[in-house]
N, C-alpha and C. Protein backbone atom coordinates (compact mmCIF):
# COMPACT_ATOMS: atom_id res chain seq x y z
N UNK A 1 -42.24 -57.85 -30.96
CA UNK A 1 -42.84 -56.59 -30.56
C UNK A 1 -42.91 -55.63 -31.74
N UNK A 2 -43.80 -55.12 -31.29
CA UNK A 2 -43.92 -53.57 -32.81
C UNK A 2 -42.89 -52.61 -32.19
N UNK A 3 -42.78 -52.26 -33.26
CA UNK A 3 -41.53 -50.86 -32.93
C UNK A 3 -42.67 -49.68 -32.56
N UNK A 4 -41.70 -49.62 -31.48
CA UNK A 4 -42.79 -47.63 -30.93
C UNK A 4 -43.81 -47.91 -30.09
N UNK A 5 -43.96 -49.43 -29.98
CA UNK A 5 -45.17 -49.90 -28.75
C UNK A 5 -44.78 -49.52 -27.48
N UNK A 6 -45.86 -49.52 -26.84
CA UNK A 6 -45.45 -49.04 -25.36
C UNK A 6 -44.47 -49.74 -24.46
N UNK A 7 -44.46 -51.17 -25.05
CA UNK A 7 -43.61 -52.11 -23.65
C UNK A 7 -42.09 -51.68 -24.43
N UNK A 8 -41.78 -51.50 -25.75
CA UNK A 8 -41.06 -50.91 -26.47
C UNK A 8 -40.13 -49.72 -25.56
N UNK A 9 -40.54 -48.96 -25.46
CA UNK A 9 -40.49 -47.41 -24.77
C UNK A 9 -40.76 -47.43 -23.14
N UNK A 10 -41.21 -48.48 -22.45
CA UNK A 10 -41.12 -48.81 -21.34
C UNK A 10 -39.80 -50.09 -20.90
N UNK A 11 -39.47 -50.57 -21.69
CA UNK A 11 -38.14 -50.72 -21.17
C UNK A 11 -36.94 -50.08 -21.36
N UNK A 12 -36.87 -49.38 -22.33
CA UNK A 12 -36.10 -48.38 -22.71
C UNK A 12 -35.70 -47.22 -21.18
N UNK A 13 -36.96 -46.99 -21.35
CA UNK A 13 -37.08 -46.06 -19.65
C UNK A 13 -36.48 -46.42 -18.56
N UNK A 14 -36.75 -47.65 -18.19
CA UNK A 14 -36.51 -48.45 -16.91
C UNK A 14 -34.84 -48.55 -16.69
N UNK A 15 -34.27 -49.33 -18.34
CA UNK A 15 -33.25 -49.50 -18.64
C UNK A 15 -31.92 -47.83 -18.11
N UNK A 16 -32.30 -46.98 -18.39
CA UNK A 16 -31.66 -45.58 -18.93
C UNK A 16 -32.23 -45.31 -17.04
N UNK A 17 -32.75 -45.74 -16.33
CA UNK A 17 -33.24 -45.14 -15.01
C UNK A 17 -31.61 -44.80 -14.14
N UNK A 18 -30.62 -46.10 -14.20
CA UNK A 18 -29.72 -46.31 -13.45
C UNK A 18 -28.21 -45.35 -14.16
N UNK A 19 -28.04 -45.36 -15.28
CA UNK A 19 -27.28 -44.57 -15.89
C UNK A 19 -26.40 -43.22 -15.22
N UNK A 20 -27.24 -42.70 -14.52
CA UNK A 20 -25.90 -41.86 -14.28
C UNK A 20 -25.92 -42.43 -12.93
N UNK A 21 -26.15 -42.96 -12.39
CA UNK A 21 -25.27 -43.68 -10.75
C UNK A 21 -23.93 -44.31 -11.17
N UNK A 22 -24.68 -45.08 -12.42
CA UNK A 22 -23.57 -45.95 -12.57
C UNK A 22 -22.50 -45.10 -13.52
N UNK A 23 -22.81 -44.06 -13.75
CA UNK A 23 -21.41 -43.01 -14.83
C UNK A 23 -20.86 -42.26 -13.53
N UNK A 24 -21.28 -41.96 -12.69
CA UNK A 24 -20.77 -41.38 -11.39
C UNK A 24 -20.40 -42.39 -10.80
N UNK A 25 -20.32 -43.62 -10.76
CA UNK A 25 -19.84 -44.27 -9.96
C UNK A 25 -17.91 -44.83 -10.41
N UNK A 26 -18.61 -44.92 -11.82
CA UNK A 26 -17.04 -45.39 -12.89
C UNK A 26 -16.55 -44.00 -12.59
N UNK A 27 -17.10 -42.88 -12.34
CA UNK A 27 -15.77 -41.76 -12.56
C UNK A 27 -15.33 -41.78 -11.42
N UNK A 28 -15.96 -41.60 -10.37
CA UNK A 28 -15.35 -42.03 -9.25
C UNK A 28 -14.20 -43.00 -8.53
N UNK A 29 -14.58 -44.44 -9.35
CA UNK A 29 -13.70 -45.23 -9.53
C UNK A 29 -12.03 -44.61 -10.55
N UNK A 30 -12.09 -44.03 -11.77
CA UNK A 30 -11.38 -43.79 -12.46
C UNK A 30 -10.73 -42.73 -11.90
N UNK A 31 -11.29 -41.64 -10.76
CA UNK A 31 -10.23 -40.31 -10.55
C UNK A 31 -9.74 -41.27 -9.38
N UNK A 32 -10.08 -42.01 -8.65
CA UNK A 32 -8.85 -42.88 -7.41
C UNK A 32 -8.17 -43.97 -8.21
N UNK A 33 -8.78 -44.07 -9.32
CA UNK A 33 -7.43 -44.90 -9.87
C UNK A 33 -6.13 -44.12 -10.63
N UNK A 34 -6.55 -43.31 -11.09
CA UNK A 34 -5.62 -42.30 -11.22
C UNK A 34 -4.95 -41.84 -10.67
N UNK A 35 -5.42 -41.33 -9.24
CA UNK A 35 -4.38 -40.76 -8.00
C UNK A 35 -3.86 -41.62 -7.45
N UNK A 36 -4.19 -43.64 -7.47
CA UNK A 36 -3.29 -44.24 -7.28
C UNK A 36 -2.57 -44.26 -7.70
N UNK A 37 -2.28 -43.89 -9.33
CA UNK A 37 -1.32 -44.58 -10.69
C UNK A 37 -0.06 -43.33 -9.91
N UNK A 38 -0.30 -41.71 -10.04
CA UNK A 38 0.32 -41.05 -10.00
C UNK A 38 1.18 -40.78 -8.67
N UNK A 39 0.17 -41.69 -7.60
CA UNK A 39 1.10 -41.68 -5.90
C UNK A 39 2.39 -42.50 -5.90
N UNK A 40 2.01 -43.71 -6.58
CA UNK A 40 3.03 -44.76 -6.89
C UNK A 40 4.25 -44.57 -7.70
N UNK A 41 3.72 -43.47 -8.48
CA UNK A 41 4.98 -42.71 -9.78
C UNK A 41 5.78 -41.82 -8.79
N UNK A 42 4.74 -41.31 -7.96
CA UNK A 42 5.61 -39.99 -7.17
C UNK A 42 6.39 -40.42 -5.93
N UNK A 43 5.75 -41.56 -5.43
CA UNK A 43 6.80 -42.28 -4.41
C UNK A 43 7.99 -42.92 -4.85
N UNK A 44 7.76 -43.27 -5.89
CA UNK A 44 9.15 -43.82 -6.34
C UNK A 44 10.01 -43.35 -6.59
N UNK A 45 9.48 -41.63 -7.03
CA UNK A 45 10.58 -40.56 -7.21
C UNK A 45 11.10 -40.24 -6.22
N UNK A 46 9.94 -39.96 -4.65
CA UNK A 46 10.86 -39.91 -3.91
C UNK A 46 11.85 -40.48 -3.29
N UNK A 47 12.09 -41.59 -3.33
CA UNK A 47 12.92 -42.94 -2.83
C UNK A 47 14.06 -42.62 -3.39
N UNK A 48 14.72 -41.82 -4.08
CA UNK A 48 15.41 -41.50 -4.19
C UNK A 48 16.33 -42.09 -6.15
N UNK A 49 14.74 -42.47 -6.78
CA UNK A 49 14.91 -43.17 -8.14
C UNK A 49 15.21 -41.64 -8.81
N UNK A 50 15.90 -41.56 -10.07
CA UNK A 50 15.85 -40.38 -10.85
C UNK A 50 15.05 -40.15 -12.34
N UNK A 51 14.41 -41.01 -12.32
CA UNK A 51 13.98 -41.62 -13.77
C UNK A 51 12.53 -42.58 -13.35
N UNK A 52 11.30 -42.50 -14.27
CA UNK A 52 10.89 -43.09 -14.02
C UNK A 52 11.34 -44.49 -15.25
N UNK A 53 11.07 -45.69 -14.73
CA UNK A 53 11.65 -47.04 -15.65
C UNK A 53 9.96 -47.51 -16.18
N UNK A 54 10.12 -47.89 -17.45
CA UNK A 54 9.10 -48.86 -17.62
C UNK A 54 8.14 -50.00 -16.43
N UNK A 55 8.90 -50.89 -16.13
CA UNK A 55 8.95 -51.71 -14.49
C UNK A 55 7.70 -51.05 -14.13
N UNK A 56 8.07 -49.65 -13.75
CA UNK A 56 7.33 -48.99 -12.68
C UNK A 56 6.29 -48.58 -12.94
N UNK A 57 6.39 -48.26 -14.30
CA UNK A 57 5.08 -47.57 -14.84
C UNK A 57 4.03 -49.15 -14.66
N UNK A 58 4.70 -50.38 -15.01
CA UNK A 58 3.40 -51.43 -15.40
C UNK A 58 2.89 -51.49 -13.86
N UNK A 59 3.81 -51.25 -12.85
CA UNK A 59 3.14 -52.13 -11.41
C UNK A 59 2.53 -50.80 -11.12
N UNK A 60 2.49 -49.45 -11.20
CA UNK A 60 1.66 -48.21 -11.00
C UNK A 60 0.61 -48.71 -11.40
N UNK A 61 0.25 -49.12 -13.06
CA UNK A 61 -0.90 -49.51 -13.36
C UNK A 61 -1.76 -50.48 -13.02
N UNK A 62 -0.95 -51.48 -12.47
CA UNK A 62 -1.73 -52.49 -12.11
C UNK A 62 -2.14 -52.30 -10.50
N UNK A 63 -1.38 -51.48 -9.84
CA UNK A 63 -1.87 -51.39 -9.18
C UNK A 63 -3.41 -50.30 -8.48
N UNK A 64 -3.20 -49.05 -9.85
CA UNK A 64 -4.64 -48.43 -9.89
C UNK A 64 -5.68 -49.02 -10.29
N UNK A 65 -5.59 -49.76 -11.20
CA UNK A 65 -6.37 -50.85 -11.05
C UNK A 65 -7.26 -51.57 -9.96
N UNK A 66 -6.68 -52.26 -9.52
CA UNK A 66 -7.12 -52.32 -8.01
C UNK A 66 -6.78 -52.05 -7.12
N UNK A 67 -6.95 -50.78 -7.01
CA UNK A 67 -6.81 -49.35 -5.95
C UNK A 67 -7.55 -49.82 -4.76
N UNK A 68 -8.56 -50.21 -4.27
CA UNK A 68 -9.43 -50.86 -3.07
C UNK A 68 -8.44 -51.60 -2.52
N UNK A 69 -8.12 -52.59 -3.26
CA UNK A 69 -6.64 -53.60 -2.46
C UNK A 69 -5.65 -53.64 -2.17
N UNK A 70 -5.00 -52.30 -3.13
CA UNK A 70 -3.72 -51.85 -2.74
C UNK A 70 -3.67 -51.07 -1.80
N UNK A 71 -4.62 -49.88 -1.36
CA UNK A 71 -5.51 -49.30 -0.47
C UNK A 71 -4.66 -49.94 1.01
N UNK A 72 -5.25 -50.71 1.60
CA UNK A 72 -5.43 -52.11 1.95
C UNK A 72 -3.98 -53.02 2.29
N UNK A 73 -3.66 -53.43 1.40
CA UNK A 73 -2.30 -53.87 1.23
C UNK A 73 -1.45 -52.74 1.88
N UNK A 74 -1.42 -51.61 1.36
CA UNK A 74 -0.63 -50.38 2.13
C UNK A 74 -0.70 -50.37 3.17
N UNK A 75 -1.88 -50.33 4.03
CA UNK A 75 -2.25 -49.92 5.46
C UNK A 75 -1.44 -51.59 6.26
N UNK A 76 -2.03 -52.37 5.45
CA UNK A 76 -1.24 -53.80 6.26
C UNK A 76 0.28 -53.57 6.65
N UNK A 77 0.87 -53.33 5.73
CA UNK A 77 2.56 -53.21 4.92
C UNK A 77 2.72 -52.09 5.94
N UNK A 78 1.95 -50.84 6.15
CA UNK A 78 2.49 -49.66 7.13
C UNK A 78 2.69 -50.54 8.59
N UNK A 79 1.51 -51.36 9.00
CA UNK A 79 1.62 -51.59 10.37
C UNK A 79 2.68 -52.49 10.91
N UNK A 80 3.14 -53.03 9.68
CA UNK A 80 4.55 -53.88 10.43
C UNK A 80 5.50 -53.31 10.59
């Protein structure tokens, strides 16, 4: 292709169409993974821990991570 041609600058367009759904969608994702990381830090404090431990910090993270399943996993774990 020539540089600056139209199909040039027409995929460019098309490409850049979806962009902020998908930047609103990652932030979205990233502020509930966050308020998972920090629920998991703060429950543990309340349980009566005085310190947070390393341990805790990795399974906080892994579990904001996949926040949808832990989500999930919680609600299971409440009903028994």
């Amino acid at each position: 292709m020539i540089r600056g041609s139209s199909r040039t600058l027409e995929s460019s367009k098309t490409r850049g169409k979806y962009q902020p759904a998908w930047l609103a969608a990652l932030l979205l994702y990233g502020l509930a993974a966050s308020g998972d990381f920090a629920f998991h830090l703060v429950e543990n404090l309340r349980t009566g821990n005085e310190a947070i431990e390393v341990s805790e910090v990795a399974v906080a993270f892994s579990a904001a991570l996949f926040w949808p399943v832990d989500l999930i996993a919680m609600s299971l774990l409440a009903a028994r």
